[in-house]
N, C-alpha and C. Protein backbone atom coordinates (compact mmCIF):
# COMPACT_ATOMS: atom_id res chain seq x y z
N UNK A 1 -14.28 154.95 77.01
CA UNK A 1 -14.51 154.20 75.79
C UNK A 1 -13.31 153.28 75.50
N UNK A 2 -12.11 153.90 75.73
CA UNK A 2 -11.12 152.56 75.09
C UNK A 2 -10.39 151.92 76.19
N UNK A 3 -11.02 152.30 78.12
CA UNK A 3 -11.21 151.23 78.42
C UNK A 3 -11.96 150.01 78.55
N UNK A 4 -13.49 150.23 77.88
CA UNK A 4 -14.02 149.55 77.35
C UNK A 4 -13.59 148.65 76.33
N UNK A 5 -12.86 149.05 75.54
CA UNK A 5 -12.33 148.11 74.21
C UNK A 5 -11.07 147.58 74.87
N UNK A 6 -10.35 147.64 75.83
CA UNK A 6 -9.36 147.28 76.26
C UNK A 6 -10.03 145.30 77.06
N UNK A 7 -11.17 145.97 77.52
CA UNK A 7 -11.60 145.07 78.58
C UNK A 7 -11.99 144.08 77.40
N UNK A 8 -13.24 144.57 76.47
CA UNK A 8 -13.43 143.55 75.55
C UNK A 8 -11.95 143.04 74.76
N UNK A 9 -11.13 143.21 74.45
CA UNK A 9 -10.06 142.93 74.16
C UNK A 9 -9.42 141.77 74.70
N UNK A 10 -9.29 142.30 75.84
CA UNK A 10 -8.56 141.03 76.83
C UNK A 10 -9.76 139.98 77.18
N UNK A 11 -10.97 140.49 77.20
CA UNK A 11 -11.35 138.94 77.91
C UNK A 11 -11.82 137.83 76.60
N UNK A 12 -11.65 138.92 75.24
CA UNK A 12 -11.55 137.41 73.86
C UNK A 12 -10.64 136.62 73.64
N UNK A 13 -9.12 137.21 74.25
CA UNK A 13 -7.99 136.61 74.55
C UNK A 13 -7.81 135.54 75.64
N UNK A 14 -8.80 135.61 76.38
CA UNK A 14 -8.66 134.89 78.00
C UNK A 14 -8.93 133.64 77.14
N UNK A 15 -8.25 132.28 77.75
CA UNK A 15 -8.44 131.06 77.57
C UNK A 15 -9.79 130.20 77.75
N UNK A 16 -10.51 129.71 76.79
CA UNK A 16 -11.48 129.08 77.01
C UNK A 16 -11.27 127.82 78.21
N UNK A 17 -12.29 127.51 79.29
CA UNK A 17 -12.16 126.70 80.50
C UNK A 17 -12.21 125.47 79.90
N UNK A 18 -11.44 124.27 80.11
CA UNK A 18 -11.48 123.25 79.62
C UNK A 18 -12.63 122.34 79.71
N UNK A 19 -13.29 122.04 78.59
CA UNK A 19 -15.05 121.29 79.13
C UNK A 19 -14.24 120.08 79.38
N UNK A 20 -15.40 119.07 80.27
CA UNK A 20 -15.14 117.92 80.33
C UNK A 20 -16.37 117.37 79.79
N UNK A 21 -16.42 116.55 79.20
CA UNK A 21 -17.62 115.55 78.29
C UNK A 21 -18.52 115.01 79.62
N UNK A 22 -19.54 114.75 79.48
CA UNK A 22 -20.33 114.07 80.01
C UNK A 22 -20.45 112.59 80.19
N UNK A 23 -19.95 112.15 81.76
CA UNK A 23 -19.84 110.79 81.74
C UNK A 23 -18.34 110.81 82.39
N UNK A 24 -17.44 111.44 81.33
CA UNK A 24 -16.10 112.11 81.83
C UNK A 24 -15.87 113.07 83.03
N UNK A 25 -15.04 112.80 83.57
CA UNK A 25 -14.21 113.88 84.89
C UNK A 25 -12.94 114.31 84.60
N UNK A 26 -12.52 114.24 83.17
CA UNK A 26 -11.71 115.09 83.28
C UNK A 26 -11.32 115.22 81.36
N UNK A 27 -10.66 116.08 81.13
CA UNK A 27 -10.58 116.55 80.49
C UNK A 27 -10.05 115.75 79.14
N UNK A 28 -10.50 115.69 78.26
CA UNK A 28 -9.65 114.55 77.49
C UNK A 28 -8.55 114.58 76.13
N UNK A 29 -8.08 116.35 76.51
CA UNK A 29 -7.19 116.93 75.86
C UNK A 29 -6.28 117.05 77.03
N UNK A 30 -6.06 116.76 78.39
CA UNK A 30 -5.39 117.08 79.73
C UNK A 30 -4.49 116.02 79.22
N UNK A 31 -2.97 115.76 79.28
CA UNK A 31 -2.22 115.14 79.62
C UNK A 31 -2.19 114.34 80.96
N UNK A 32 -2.27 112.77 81.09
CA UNK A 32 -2.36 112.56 82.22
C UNK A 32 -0.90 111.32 82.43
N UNK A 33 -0.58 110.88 83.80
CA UNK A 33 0.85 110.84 84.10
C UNK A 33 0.99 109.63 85.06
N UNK A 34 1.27 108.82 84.94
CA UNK A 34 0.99 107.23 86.00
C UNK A 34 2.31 107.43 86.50
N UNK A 35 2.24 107.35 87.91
CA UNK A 35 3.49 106.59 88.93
C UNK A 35 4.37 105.73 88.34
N UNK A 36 5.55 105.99 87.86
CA UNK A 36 6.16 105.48 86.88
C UNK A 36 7.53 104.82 88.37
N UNK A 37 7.76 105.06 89.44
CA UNK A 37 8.46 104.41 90.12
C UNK A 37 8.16 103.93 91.13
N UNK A 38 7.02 103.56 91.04
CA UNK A 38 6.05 102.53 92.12
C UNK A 38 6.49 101.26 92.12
N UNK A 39 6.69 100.89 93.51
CA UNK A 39 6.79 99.29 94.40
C UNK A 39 5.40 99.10 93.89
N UNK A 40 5.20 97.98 93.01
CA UNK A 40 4.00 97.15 93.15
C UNK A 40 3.77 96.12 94.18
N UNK A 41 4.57 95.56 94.35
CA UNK A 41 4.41 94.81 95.47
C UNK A 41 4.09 96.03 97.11
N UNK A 42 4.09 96.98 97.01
CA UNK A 42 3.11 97.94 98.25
C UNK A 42 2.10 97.96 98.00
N UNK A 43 1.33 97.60 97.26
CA UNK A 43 0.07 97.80 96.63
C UNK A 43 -0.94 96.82 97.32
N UNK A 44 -0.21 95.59 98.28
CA UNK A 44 -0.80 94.63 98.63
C UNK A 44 -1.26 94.84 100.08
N UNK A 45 -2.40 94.49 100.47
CA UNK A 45 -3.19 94.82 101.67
C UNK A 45 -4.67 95.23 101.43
N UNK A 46 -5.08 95.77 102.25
CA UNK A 46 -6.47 96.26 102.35
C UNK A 46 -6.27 97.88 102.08
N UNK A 47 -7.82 98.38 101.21
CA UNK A 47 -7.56 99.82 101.37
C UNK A 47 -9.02 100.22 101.46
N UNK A 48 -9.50 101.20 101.59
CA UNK A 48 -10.86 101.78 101.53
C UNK A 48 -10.82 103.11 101.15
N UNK A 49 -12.10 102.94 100.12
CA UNK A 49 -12.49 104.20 99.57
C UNK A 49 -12.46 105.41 100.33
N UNK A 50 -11.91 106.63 99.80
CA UNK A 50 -11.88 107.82 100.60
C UNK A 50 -12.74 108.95 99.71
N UNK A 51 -12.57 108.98 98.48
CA UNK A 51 -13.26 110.03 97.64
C UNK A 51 -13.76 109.11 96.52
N UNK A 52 -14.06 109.65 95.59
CA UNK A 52 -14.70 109.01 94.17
C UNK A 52 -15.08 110.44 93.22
N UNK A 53 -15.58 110.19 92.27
CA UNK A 53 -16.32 110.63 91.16
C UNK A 53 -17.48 110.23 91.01
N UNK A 54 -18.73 110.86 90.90
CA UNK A 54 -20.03 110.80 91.04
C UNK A 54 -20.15 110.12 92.19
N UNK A 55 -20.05 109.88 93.50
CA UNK A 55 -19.76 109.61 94.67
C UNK A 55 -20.73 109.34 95.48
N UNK A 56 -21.66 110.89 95.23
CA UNK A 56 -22.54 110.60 96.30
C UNK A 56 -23.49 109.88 95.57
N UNK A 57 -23.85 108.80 94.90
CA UNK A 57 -24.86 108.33 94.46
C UNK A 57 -24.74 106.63 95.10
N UNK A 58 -23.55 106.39 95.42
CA UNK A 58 -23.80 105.24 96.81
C UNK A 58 -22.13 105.32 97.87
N UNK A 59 -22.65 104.36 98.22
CA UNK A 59 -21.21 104.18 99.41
C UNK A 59 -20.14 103.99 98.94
N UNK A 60 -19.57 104.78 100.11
CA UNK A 60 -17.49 104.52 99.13
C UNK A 60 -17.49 102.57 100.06
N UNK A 61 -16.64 102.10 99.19
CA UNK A 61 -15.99 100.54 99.09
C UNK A 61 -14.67 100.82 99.73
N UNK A 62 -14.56 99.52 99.12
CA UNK A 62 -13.04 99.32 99.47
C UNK A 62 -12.08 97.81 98.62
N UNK A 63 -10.84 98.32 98.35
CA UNK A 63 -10.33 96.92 97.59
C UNK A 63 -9.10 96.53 98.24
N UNK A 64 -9.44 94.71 97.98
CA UNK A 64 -7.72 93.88 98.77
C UNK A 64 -7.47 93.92 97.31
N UNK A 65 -5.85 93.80 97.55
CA UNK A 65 -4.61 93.30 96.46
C UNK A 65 -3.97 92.10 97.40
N UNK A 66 -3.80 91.46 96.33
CA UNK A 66 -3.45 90.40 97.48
C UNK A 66 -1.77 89.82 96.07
N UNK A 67 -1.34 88.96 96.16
CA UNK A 67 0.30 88.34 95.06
C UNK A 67 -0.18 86.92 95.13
N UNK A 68 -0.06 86.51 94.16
CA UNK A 68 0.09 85.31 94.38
C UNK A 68 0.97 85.01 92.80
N UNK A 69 1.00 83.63 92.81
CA UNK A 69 2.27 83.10 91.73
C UNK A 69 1.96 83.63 90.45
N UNK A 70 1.04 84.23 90.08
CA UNK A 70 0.45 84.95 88.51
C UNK A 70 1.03 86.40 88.77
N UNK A 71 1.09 86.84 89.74
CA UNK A 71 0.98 88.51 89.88
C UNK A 71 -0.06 88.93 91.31
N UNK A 72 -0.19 90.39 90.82
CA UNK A 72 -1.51 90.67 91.73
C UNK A 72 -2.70 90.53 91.37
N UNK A 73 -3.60 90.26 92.63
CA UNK A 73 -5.22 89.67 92.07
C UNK A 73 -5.99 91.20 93.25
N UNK A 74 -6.62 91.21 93.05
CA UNK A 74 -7.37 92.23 93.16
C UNK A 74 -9.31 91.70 93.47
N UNK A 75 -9.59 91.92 94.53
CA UNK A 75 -11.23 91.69 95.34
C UNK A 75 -11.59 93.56 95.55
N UNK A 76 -12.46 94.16 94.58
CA UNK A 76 -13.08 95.29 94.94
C UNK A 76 -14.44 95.66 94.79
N UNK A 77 -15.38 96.36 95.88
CA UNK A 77 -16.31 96.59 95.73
C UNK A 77 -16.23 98.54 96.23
N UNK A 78 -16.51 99.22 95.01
CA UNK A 78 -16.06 100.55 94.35
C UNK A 78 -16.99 101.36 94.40
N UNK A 79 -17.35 102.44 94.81
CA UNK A 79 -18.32 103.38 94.16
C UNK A 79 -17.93 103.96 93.19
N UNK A 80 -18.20 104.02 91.97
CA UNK A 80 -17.46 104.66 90.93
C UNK A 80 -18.85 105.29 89.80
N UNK A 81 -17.92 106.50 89.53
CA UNK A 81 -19.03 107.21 88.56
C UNK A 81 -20.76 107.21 88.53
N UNK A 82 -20.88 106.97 90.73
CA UNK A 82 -22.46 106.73 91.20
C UNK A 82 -22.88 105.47 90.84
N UNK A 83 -22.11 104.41 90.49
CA UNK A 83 -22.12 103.24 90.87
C UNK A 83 -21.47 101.97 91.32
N UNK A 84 -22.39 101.22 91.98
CA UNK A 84 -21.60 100.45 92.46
C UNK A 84 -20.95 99.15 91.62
N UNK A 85 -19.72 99.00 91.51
CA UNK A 85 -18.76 98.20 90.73
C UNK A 85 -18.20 97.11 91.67
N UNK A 86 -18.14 96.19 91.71
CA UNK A 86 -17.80 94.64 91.81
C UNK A 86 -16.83 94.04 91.48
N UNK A 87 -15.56 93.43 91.74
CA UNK A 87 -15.08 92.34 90.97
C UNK A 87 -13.96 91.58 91.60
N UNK A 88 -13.52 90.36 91.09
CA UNK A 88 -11.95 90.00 91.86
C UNK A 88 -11.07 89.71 90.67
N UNK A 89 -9.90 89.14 90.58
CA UNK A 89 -9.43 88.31 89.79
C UNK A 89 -8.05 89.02 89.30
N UNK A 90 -7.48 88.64 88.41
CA UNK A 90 -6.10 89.44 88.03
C UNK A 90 -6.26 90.70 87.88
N UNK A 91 -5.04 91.24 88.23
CA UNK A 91 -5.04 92.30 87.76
C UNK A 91 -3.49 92.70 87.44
N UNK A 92 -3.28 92.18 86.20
CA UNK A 92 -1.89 92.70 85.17
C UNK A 92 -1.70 94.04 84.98
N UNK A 93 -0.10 94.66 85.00
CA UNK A 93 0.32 95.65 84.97
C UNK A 93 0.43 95.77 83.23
N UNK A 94 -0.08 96.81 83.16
CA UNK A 94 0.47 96.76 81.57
C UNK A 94 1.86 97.62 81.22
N UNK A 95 2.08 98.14 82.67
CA UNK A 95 3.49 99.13 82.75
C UNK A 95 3.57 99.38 83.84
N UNK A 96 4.49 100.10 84.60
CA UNK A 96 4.98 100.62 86.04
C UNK A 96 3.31 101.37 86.11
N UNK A 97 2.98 101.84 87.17
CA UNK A 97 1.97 102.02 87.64
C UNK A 97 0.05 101.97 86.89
N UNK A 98 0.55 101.40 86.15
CA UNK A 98 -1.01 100.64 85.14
C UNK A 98 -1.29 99.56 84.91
N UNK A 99 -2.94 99.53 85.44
CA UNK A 99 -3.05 98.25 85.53
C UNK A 99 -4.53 97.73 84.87
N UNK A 100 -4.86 96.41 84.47
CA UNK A 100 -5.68 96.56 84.21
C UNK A 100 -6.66 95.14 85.32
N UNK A 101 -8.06 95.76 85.36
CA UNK A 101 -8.65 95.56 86.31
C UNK A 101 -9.97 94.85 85.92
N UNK A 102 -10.39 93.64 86.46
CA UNK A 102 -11.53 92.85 85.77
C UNK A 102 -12.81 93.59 86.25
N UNK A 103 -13.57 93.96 85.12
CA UNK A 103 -14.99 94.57 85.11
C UNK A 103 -14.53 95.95 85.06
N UNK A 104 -13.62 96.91 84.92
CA UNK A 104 -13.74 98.27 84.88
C UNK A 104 -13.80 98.96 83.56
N UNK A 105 -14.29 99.84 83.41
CA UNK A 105 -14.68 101.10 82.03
C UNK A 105 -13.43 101.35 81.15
N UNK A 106 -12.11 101.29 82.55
CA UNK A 106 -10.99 101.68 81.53
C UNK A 106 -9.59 101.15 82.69
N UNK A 107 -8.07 101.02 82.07
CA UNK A 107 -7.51 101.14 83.29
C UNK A 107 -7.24 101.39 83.95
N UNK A 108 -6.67 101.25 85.46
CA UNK A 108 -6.52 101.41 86.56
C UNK A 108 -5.00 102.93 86.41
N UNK A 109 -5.26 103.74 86.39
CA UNK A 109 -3.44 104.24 86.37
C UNK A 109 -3.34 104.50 87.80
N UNK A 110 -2.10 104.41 88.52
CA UNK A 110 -1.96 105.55 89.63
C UNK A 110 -1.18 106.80 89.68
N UNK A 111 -2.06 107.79 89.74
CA UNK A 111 -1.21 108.93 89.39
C UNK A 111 -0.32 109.20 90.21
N UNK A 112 -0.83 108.45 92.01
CA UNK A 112 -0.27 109.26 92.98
C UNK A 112 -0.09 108.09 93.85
N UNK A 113 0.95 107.66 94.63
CA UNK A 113 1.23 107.07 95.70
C UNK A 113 2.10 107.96 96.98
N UNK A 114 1.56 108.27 98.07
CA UNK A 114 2.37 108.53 99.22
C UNK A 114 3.57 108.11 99.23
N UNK A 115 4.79 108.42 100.08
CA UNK A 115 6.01 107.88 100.23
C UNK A 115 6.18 106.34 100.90
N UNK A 116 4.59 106.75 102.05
CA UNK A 116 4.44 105.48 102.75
C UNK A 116 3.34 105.01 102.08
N UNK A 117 2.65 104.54 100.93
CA UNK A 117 1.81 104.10 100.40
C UNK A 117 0.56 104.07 101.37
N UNK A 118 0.66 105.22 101.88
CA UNK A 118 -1.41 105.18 102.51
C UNK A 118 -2.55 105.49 101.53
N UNK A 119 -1.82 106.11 100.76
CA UNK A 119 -3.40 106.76 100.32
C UNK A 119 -2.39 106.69 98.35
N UNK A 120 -3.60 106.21 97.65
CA UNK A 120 -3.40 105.96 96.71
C UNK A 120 -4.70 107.03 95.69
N UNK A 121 -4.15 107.92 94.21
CA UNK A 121 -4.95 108.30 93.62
C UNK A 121 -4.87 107.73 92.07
N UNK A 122 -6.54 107.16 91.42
CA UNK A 122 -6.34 106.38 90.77
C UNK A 122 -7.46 107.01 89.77
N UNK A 123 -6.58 106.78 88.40
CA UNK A 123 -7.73 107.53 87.32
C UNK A 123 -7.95 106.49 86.61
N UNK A 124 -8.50 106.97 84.81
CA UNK A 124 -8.24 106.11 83.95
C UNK A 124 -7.97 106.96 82.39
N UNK A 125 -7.12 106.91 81.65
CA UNK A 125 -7.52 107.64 80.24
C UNK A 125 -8.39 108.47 79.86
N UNK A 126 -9.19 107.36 80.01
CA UNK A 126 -10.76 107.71 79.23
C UNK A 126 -11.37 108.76 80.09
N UNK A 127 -11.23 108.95 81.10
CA UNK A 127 -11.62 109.76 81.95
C UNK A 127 -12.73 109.39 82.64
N UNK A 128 -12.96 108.10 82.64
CA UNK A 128 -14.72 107.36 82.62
C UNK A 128 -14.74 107.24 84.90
N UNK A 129 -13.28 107.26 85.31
CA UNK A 129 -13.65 106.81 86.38
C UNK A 129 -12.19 107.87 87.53
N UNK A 130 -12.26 108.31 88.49
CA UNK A 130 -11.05 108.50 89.83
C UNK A 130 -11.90 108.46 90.57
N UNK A 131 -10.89 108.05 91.67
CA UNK A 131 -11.39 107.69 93.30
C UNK A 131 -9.94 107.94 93.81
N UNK A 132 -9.83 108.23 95.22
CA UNK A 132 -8.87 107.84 96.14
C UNK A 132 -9.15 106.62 96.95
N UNK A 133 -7.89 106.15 97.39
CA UNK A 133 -8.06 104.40 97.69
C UNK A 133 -6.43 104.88 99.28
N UNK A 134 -7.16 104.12 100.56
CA UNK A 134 -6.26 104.81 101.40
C UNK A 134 -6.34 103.85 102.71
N UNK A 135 -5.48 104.19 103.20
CA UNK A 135 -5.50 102.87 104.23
C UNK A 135 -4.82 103.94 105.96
N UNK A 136 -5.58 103.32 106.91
CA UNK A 136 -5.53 104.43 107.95
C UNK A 136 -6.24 105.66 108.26
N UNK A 137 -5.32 106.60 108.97
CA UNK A 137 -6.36 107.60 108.60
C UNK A 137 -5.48 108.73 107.43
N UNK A 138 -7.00 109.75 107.14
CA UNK A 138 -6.77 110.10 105.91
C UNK A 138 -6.83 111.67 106.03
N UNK A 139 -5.55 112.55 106.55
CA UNK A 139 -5.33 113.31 107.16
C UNK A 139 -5.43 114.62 106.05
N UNK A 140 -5.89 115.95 106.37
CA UNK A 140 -6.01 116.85 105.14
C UNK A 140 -4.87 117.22 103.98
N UNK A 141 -3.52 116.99 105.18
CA UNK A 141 -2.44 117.27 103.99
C UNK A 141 -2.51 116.15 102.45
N UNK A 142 -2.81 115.23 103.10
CA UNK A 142 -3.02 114.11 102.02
C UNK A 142 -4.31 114.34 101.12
N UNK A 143 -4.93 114.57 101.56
CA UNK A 143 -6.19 114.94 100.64
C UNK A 143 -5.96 116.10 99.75
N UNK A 144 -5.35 117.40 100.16
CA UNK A 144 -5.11 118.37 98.95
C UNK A 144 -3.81 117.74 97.80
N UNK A 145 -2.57 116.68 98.60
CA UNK A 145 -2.20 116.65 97.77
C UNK A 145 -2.49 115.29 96.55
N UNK A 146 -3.59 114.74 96.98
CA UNK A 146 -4.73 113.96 95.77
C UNK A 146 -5.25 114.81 94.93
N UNK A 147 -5.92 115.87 95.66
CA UNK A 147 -6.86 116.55 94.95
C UNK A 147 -6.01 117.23 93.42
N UNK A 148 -4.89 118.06 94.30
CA UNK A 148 -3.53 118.61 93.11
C UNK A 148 -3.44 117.72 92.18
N UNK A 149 -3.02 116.55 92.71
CA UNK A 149 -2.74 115.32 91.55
C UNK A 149 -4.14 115.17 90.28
N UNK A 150 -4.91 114.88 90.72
CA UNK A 150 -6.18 114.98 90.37
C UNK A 150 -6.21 116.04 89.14
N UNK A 151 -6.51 117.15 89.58
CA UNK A 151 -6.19 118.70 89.14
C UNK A 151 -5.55 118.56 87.72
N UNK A 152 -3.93 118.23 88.06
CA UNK A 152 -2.96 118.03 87.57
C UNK A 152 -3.20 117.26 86.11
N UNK A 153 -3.72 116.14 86.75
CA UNK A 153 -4.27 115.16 85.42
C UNK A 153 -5.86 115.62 84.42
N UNK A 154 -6.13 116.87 85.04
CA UNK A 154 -7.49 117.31 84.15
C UNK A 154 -8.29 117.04 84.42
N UNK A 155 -8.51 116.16 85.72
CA UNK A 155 -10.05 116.07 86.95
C UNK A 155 -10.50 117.22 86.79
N UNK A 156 -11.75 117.85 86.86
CA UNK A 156 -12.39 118.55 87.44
C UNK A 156 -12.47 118.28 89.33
N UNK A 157 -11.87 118.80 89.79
CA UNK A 157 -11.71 117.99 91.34
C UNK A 157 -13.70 118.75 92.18
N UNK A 158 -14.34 119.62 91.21
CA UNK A 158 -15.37 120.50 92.02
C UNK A 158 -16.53 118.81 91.93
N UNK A 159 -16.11 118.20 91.34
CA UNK A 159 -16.83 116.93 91.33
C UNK A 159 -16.02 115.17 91.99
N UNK A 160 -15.57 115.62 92.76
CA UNK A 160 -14.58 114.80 93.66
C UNK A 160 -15.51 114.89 94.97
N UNK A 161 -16.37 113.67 95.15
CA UNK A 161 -16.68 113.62 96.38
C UNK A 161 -16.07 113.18 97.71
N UNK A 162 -15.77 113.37 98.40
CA UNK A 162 -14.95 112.97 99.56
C UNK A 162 -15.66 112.41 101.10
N UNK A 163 -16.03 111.24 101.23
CA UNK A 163 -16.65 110.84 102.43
C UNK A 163 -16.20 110.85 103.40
């Protein structure tokens, strides 16, 4: 009997699991954390989609960054949140690793850049959109440590599709 009340005891104490809203991937009480000593200028080249959020509902993309005399401009075609997203044109930093991006839900942050900038992980606030963005190949150590990042920022990562 009063390990019974012990058990009910402790599991009213156990922490409620953090919901994520619908539409959202991640949590929107989670603290989340942008690459605050990122080379922007690495950012430039070609990359292709490696994972997403709502994912499997079309093909992973891929986006150029390209510099020119304004800043960086940005050509992406995205699978994001099971759809497909479109766009080119500026894309202004509004701080060390945030950016904002023509036609998207919310901005661009990067939570995560490699040492050698292959593989890039990219959320937004609002929680409306992440994907990984990666160039080469895209080896497992790199993928758990997206996924962590991910995690980290209040993704639900059990909804991180990975192609």
């Amino acid at each position: 009997m009063y390990r019974l009340i012990l058990v009910l005891l402790l599991s009213a104490c156990a922490a409620a699991p953090t919901q994520v809203a619908v539409g959202r991937y991640r949590a929107p009480d989670a603290p989340m954390y942008s690459n605050a000593v990122m080379d922007h200028n690495r950012l430039i080249g070609q990359w292709s989609q490696v994972a997403a959020f709502g994912g499997e509902a079309c093909k992973p993309g891929s986006a150029e960054i390209s510099k020119s005399g304004a800043g960086l401009q940005i050509r992406y075609r995205l699978c994001e949140s099971g759809v497909e997203m479109a766009g080119a044109g500026a894309m202004p930093a509004e701080n060390v690793g945030r950016f904002n991006v023509p036609g998207q839900p919310g901005p661009w942050w990067v939570l995560w850049a490699d040492a050698d900038y292959r593989t890039l992980v990219i959320g937004s606030p609002n929680g409306r959109l992440g994907f990984i963005l990666n160039r080469g190949p895209f080896p497992p150590d790199r993928l758990k440590a997206a996924r962590d990042i991910l995690e980290w920022n209040g993704y639900d990562t059990r909804r991180l599709v990975v192609y």
